[in-house]
N, C-alpha and C. Protein backbone atom coordinates (compact mmCIF):
# COMPACT_ATOMS: atom_id res chain seq x y z
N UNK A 1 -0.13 25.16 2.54
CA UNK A 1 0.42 23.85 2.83
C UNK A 1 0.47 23.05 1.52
N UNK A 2 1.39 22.70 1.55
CA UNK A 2 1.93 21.88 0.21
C UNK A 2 0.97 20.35 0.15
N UNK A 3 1.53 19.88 1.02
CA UNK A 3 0.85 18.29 1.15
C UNK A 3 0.27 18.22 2.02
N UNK A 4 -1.25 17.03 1.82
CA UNK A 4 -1.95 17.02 3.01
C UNK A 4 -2.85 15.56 2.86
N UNK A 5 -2.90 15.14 4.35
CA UNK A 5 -3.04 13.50 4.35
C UNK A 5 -4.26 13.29 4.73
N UNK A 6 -5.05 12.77 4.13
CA UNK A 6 -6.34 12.79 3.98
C UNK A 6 -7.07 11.18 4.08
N UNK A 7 -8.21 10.71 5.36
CA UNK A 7 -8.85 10.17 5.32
C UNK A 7 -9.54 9.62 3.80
N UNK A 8 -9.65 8.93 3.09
CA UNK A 8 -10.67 8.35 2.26
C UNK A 8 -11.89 8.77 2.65
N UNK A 9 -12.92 8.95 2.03
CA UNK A 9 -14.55 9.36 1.99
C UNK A 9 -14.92 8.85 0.73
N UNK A 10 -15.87 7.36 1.19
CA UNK A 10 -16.09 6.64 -0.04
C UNK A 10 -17.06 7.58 -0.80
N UNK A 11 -17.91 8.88 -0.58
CA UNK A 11 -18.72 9.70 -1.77
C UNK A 11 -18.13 10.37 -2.71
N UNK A 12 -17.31 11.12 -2.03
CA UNK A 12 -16.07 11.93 -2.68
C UNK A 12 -15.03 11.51 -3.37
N UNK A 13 -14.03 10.54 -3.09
CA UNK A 13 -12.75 10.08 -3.18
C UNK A 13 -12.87 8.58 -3.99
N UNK A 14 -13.69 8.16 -4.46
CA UNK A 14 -13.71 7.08 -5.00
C UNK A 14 -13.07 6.98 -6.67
N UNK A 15 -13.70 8.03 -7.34
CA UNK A 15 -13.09 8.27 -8.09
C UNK A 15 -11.42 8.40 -8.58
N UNK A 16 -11.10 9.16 -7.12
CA UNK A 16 -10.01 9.31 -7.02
C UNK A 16 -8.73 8.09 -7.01
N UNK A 17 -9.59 7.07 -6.02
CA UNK A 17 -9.09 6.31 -5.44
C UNK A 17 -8.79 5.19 -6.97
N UNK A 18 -10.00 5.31 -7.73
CA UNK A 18 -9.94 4.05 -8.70
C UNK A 18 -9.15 4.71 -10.06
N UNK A 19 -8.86 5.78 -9.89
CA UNK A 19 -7.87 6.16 -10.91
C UNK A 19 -6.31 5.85 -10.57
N UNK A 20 -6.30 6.34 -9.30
CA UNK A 20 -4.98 5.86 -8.18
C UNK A 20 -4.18 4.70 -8.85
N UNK A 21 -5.88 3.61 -8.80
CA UNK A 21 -5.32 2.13 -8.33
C UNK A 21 -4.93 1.80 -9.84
N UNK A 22 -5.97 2.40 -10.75
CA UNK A 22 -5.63 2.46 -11.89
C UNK A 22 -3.95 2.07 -12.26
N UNK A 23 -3.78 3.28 -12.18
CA UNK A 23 -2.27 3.78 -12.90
C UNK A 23 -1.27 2.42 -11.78
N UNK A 24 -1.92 2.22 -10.66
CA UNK A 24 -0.89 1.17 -9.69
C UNK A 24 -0.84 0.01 -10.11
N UNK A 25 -1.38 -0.59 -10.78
CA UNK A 25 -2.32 -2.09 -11.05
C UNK A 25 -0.97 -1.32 -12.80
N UNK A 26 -1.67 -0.60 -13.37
CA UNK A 26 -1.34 -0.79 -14.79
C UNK A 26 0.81 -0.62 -14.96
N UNK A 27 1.09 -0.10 -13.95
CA UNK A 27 2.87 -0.01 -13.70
C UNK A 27 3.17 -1.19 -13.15
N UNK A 28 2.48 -1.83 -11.94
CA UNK A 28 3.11 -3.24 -11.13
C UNK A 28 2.61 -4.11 -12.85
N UNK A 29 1.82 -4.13 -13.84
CA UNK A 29 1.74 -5.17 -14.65
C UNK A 29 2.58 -5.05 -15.38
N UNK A 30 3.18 -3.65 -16.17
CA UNK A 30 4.22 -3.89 -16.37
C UNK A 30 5.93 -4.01 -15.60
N UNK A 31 5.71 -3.86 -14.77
CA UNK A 31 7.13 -4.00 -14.11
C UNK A 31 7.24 -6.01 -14.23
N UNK A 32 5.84 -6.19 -13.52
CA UNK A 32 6.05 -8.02 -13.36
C UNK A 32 6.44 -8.41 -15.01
N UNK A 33 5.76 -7.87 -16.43
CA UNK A 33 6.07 -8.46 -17.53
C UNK A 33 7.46 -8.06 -17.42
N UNK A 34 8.14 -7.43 -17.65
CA UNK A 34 9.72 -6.70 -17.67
C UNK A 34 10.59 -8.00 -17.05
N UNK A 35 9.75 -8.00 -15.14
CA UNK A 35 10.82 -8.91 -14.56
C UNK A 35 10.79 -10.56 -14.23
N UNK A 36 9.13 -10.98 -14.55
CA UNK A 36 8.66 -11.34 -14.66
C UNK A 36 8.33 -12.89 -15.68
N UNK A 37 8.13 -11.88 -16.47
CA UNK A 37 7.63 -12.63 -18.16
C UNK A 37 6.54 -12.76 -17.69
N UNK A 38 5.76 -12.45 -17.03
CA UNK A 38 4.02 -12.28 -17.07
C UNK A 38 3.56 -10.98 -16.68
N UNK A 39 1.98 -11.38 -17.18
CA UNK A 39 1.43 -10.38 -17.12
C UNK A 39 -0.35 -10.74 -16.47
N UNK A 40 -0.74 -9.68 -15.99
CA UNK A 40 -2.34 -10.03 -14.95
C UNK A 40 -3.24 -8.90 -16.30
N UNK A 41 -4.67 -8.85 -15.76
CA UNK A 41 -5.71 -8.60 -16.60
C UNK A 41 -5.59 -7.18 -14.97
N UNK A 42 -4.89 -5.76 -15.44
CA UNK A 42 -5.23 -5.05 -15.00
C UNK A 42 -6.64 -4.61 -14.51
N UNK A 43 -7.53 -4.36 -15.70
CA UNK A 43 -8.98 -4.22 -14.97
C UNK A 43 -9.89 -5.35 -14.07
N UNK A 44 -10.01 -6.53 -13.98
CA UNK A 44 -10.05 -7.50 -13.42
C UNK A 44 -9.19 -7.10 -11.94
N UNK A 45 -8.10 -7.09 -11.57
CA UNK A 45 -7.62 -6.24 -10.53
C UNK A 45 -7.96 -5.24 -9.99
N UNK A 46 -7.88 -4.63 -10.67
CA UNK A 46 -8.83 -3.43 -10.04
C UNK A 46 -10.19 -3.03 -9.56
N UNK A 47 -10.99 -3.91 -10.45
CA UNK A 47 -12.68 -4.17 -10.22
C UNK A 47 -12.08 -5.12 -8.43
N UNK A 48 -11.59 -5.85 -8.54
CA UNK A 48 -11.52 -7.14 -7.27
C UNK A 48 -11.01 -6.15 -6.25
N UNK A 49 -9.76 -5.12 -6.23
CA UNK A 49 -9.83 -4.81 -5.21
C UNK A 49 -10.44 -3.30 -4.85
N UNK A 50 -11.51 -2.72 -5.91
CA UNK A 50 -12.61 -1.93 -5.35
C UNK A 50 -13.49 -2.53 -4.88
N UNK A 51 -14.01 -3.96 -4.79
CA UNK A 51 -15.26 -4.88 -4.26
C UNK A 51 -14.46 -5.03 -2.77
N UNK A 52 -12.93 -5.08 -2.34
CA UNK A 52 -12.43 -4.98 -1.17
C UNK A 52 -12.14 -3.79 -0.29
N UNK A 53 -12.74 -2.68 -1.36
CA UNK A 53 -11.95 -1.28 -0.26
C UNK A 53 -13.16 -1.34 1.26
N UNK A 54 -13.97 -2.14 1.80
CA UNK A 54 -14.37 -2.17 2.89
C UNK A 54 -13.26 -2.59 3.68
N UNK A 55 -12.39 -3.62 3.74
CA UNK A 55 -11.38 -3.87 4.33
C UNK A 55 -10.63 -2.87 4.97
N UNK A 56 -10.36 -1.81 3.88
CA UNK A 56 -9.28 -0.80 4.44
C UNK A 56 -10.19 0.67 5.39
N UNK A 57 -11.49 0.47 5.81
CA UNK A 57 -12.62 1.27 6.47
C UNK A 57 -12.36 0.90 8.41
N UNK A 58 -12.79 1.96 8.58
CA UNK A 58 -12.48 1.70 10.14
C UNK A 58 -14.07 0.85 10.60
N UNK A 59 -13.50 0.13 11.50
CA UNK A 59 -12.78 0.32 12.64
C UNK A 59 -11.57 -0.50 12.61
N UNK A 60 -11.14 -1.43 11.69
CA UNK A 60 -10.26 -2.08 10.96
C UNK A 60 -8.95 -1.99 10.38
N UNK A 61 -9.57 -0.47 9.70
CA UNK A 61 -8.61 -0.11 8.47
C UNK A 61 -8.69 1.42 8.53
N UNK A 62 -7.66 1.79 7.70
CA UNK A 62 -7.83 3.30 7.03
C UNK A 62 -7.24 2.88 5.36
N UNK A 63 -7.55 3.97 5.26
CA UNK A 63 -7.06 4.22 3.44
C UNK A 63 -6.91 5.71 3.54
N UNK A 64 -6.03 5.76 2.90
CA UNK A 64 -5.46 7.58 3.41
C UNK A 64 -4.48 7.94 1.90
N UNK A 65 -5.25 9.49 1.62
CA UNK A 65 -4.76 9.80 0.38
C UNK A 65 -4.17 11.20 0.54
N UNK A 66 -2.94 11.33 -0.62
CA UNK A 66 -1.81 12.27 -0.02
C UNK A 66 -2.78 13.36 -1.06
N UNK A 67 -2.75 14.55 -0.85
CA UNK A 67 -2.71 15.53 -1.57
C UNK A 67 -1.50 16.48 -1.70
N UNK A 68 -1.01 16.92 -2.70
CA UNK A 68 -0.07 17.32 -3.59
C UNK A 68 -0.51 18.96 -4.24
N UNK A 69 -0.32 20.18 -3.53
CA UNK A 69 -1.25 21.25 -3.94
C UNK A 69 -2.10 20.86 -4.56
N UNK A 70 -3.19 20.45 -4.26
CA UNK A 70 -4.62 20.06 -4.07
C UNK A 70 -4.81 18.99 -5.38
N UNK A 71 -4.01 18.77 -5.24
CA UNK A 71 -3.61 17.46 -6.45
C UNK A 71 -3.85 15.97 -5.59
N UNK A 72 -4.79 14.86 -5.60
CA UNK A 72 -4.21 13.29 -5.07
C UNK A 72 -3.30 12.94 -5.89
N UNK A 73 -2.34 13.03 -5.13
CA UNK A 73 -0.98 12.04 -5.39
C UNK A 73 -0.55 10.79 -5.59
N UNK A 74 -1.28 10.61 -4.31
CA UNK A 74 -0.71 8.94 -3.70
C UNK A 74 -2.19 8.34 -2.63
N UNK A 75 -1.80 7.34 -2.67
CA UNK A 75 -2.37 6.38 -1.61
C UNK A 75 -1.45 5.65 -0.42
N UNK A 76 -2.53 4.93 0.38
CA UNK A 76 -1.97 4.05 1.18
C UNK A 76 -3.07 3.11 1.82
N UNK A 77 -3.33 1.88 1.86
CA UNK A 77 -3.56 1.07 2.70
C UNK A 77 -3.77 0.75 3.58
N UNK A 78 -4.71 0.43 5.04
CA UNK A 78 -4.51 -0.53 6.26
C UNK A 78 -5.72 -1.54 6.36
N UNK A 79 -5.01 -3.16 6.72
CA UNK A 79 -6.51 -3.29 6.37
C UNK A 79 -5.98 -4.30 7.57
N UNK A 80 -6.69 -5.31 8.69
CA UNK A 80 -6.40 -6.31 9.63
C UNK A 80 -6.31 -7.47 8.77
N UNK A 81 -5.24 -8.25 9.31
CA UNK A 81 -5.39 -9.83 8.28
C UNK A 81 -5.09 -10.63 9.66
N UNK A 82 -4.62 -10.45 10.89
CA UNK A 82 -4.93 -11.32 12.21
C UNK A 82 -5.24 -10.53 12.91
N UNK A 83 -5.43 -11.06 14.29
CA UNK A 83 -5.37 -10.62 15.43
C UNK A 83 -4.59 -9.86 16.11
N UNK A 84 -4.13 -8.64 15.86
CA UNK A 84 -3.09 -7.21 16.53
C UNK A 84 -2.54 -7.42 15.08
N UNK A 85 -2.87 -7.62 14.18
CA UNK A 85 -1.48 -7.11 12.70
C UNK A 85 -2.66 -6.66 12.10
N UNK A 86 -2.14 -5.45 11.40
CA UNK A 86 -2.34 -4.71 10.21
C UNK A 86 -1.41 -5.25 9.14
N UNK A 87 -1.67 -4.70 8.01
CA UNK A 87 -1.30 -4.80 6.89
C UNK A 87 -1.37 -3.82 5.76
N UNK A 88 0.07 -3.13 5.64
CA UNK A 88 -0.16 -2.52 4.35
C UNK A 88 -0.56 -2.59 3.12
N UNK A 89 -1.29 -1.86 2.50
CA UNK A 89 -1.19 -2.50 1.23
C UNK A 89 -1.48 -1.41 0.23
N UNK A 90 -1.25 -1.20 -1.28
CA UNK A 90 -1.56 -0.29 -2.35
C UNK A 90 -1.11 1.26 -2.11
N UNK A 91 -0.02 0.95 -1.56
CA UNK A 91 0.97 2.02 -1.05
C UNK A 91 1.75 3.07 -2.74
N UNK A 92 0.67 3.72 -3.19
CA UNK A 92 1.58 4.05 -4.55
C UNK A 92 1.13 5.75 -4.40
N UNK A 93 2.67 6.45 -5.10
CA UNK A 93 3.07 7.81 -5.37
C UNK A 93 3.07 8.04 -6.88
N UNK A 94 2.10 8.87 -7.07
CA UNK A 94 2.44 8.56 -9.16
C UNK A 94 3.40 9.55 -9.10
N UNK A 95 4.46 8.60 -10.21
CA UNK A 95 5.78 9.26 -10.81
C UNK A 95 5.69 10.61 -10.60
N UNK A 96 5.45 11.68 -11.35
CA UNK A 96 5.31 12.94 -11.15
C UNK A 96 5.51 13.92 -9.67
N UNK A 97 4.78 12.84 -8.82
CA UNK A 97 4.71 13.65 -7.19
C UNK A 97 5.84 12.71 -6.42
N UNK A 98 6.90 11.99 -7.39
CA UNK A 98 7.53 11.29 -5.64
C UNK A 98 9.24 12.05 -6.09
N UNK A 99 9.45 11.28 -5.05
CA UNK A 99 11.23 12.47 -4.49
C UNK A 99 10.48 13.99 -3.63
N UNK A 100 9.15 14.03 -3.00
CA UNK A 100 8.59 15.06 -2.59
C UNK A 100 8.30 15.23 -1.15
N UNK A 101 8.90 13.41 -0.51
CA UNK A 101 8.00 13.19 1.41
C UNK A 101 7.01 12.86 0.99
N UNK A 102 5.97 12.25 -0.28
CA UNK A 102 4.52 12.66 0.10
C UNK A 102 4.35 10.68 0.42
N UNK A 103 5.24 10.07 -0.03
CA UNK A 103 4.97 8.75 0.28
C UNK A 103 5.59 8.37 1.69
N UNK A 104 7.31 8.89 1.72
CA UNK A 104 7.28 8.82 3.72
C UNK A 104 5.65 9.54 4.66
N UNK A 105 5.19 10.36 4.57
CA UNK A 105 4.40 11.25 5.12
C UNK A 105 2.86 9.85 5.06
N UNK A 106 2.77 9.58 3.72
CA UNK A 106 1.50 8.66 4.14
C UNK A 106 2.10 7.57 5.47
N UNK A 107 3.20 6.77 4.75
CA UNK A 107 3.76 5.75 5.47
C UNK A 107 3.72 6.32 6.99
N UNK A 108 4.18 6.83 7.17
CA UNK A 108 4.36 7.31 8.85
C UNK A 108 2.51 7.58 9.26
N UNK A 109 1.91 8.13 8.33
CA UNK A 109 0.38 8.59 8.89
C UNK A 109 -0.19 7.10 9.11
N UNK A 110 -0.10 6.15 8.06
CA UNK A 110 -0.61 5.17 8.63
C UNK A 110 -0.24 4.20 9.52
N UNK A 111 1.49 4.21 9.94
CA UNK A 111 1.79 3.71 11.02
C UNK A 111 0.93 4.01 12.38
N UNK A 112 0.74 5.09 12.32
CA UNK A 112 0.44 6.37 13.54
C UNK A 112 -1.47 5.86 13.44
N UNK A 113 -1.71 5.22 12.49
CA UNK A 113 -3.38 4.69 12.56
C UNK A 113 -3.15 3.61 13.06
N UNK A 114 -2.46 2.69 12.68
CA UNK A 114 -2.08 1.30 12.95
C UNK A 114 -2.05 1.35 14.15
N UNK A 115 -1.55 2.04 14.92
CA UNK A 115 -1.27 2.22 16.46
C UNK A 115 -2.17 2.84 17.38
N UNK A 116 -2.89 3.45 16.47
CA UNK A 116 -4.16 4.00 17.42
C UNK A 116 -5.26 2.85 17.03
N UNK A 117 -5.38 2.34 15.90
CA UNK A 117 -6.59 1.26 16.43
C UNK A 117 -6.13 -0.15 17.31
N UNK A 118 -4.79 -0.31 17.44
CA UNK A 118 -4.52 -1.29 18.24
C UNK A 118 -3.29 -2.51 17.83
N UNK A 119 -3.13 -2.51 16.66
CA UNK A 119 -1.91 -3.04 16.29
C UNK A 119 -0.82 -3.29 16.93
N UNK A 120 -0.18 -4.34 16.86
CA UNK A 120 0.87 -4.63 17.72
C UNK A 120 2.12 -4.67 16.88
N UNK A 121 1.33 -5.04 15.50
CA UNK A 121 2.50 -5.67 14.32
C UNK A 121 1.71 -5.09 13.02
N UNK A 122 2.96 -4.58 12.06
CA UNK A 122 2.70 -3.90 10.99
C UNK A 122 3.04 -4.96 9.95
N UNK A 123 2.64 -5.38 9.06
CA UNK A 123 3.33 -6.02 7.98
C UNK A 123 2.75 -5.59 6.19
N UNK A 124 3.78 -5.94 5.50
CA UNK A 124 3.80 -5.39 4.51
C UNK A 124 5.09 -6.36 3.37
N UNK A 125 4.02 -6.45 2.05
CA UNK A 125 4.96 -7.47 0.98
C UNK A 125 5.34 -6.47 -0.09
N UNK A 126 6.16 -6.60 -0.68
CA UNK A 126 6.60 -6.07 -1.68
C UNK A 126 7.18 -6.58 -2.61
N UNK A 127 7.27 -6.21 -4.18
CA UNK A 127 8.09 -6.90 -5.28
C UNK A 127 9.44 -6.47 -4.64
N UNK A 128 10.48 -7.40 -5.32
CA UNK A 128 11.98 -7.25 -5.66
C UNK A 128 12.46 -6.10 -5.91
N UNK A 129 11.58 -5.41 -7.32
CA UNK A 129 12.43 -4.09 -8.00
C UNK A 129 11.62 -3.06 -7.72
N UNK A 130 11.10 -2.95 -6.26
CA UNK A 130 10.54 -1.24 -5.54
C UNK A 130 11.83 -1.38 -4.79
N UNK A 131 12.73 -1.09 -4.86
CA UNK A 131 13.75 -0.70 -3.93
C UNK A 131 14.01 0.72 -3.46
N UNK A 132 13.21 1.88 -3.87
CA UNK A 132 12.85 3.17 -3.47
C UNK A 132 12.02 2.58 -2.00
N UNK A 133 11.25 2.13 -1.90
CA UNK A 133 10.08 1.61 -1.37
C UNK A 133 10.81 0.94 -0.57
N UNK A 134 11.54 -0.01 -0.62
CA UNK A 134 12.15 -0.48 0.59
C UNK A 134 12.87 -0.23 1.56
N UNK A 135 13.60 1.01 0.65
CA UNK A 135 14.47 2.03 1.59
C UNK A 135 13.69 2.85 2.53
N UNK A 136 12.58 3.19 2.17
CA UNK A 136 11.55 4.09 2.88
C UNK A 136 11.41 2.83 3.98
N UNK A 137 10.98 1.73 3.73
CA UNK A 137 9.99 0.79 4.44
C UNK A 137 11.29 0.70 6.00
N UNK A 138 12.30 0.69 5.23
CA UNK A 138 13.59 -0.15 5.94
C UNK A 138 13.74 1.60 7.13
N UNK A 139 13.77 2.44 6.59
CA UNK A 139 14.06 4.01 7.00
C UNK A 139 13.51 4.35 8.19
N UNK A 140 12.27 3.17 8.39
CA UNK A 140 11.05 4.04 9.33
C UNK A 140 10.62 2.73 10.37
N UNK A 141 11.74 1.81 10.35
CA UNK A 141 12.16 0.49 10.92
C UNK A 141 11.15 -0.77 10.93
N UNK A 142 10.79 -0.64 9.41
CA UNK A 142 10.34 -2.30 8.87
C UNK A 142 11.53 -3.08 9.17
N UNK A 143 11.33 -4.61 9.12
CA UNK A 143 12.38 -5.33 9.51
C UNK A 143 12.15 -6.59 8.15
N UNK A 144 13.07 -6.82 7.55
CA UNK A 144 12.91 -8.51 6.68
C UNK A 144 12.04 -9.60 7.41
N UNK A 145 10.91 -10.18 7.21
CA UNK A 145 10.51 -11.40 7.65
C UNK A 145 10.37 -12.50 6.14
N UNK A 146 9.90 -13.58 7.40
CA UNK A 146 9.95 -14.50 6.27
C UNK A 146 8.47 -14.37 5.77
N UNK A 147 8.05 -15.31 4.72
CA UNK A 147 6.60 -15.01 4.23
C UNK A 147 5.85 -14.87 5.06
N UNK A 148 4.27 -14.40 4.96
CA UNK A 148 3.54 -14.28 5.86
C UNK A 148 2.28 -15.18 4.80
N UNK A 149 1.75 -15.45 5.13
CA UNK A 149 0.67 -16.29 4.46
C UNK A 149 -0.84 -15.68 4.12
N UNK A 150 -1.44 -14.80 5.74
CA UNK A 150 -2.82 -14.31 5.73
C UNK A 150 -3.07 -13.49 4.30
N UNK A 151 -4.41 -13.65 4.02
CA UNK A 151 -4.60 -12.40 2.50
C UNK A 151 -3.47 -12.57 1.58
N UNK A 152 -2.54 -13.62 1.59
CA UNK A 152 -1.38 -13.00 0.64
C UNK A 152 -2.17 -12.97 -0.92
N UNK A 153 -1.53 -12.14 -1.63
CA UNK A 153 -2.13 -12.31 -3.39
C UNK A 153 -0.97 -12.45 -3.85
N UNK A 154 0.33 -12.63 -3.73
CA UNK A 154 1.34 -12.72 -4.76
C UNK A 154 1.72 -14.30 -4.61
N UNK A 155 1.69 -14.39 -6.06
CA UNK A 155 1.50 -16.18 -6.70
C UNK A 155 2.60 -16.53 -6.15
N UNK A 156 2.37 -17.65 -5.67
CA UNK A 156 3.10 -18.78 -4.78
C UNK A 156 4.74 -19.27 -5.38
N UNK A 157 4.93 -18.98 -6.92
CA UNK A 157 6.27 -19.38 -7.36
C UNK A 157 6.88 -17.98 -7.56
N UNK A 158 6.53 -17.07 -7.22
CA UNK A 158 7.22 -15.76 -7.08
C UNK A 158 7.45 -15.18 -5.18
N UNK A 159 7.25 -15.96 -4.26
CA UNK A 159 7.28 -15.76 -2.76
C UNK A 159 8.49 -15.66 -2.78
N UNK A 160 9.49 -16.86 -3.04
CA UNK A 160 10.80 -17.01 -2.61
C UNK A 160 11.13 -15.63 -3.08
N UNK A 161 11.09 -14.69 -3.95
CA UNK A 161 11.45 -13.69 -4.86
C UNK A 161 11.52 -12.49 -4.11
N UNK A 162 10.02 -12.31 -3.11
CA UNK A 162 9.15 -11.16 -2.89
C UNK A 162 9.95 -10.97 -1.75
N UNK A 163 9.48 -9.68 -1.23
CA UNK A 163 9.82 -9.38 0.07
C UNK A 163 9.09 -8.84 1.05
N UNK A 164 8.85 -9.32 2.20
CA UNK A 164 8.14 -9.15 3.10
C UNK A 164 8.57 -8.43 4.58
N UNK A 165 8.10 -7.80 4.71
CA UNK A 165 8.46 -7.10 5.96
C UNK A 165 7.71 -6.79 6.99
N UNK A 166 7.76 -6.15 8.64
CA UNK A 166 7.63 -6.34 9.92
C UNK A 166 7.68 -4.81 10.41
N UNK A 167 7.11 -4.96 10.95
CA UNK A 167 7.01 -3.34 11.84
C UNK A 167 6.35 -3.50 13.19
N UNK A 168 7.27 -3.65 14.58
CA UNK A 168 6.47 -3.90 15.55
C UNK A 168 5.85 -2.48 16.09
N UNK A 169 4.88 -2.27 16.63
CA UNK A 169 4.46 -1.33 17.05
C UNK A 169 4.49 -0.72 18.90
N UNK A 170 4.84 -1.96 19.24
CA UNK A 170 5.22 -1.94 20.62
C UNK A 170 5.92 -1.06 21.50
């Protein structure tokens, strides 16, 4: 088996996970300088949201990592920010492993969690220039919403910009 979707295990996979976020944190900083004209303190990011990976732990959340012939590939996100919504988040394929299913394949695995712990509503923000990512998001019937406010982290004069999306689970 080529690819395979794998629970998080904070003994094992941590490593994994903070190299992941690594390389995710250090591409979204440069994509925002590029489109942007700014830039964030990558490690500072990354320390903040390893002090949060309880969020994405059940009974709440999952965090689910793709393997790639026995390679981690990719990640994915779920963490609650209301009452019946989940929330995606840190949804990344490093360059090398994508054009492969291994980022549809998480996306759909964690829909399919979202729905077994109880979710009613999926939501999920994204920059402007993932438009790979949106096509997937849009593919597997996310819908455009307007902002969402709970947990948001993307700075308040870049919202109008961002894009946010909906996934009912119903």
């Amino acid at each position: 088996m080529l690819l395979r979707i794998i629970q998080f295990e904070p003994e094992q996979d941590k490593t994994h996970v903070k190299d992941l976020l690594f390389e995710y944190f250090t591409w979204i900083n440069s994509m925002w300088s590029q489109e942007f004209k700014m830039s964030f303190d990558v490690n500072t990011s990354l320390e903040e949201c390893l002090a949060q990976l309880d969020e994405f732990m059940p009974p709440a959340g999952s965090l689910l990592l793709g393997k790639y012939k026995g390679k981690i590939a990719g990640c994915v996100g779920l963490r609650r920010i209301d009452a019946g919504i989940g929330e995606v988040k840190r949804m990344y394929v490093k360059p090398k492993f994508r054009a492969k299913g291994i980022g549809r394949a998480l996306l759909e695995n964690i829909i399919y969690e979202a729905a077994n712990i109880g979710y009613s509503k999926l939501r999920l923000d994204t920059a402007p220039f993932t438009k790979e990512a949106q096509a997937l998001y849009h593919s597997l019937g996310f819908q455009d919403i307007e902002p969402y406010l709970e947990k948001l982290e993307v700075p308040p004069e870049y919202r109008d910009n961002w894009v946010f999306m909906e996934l009912r689970l119903e």
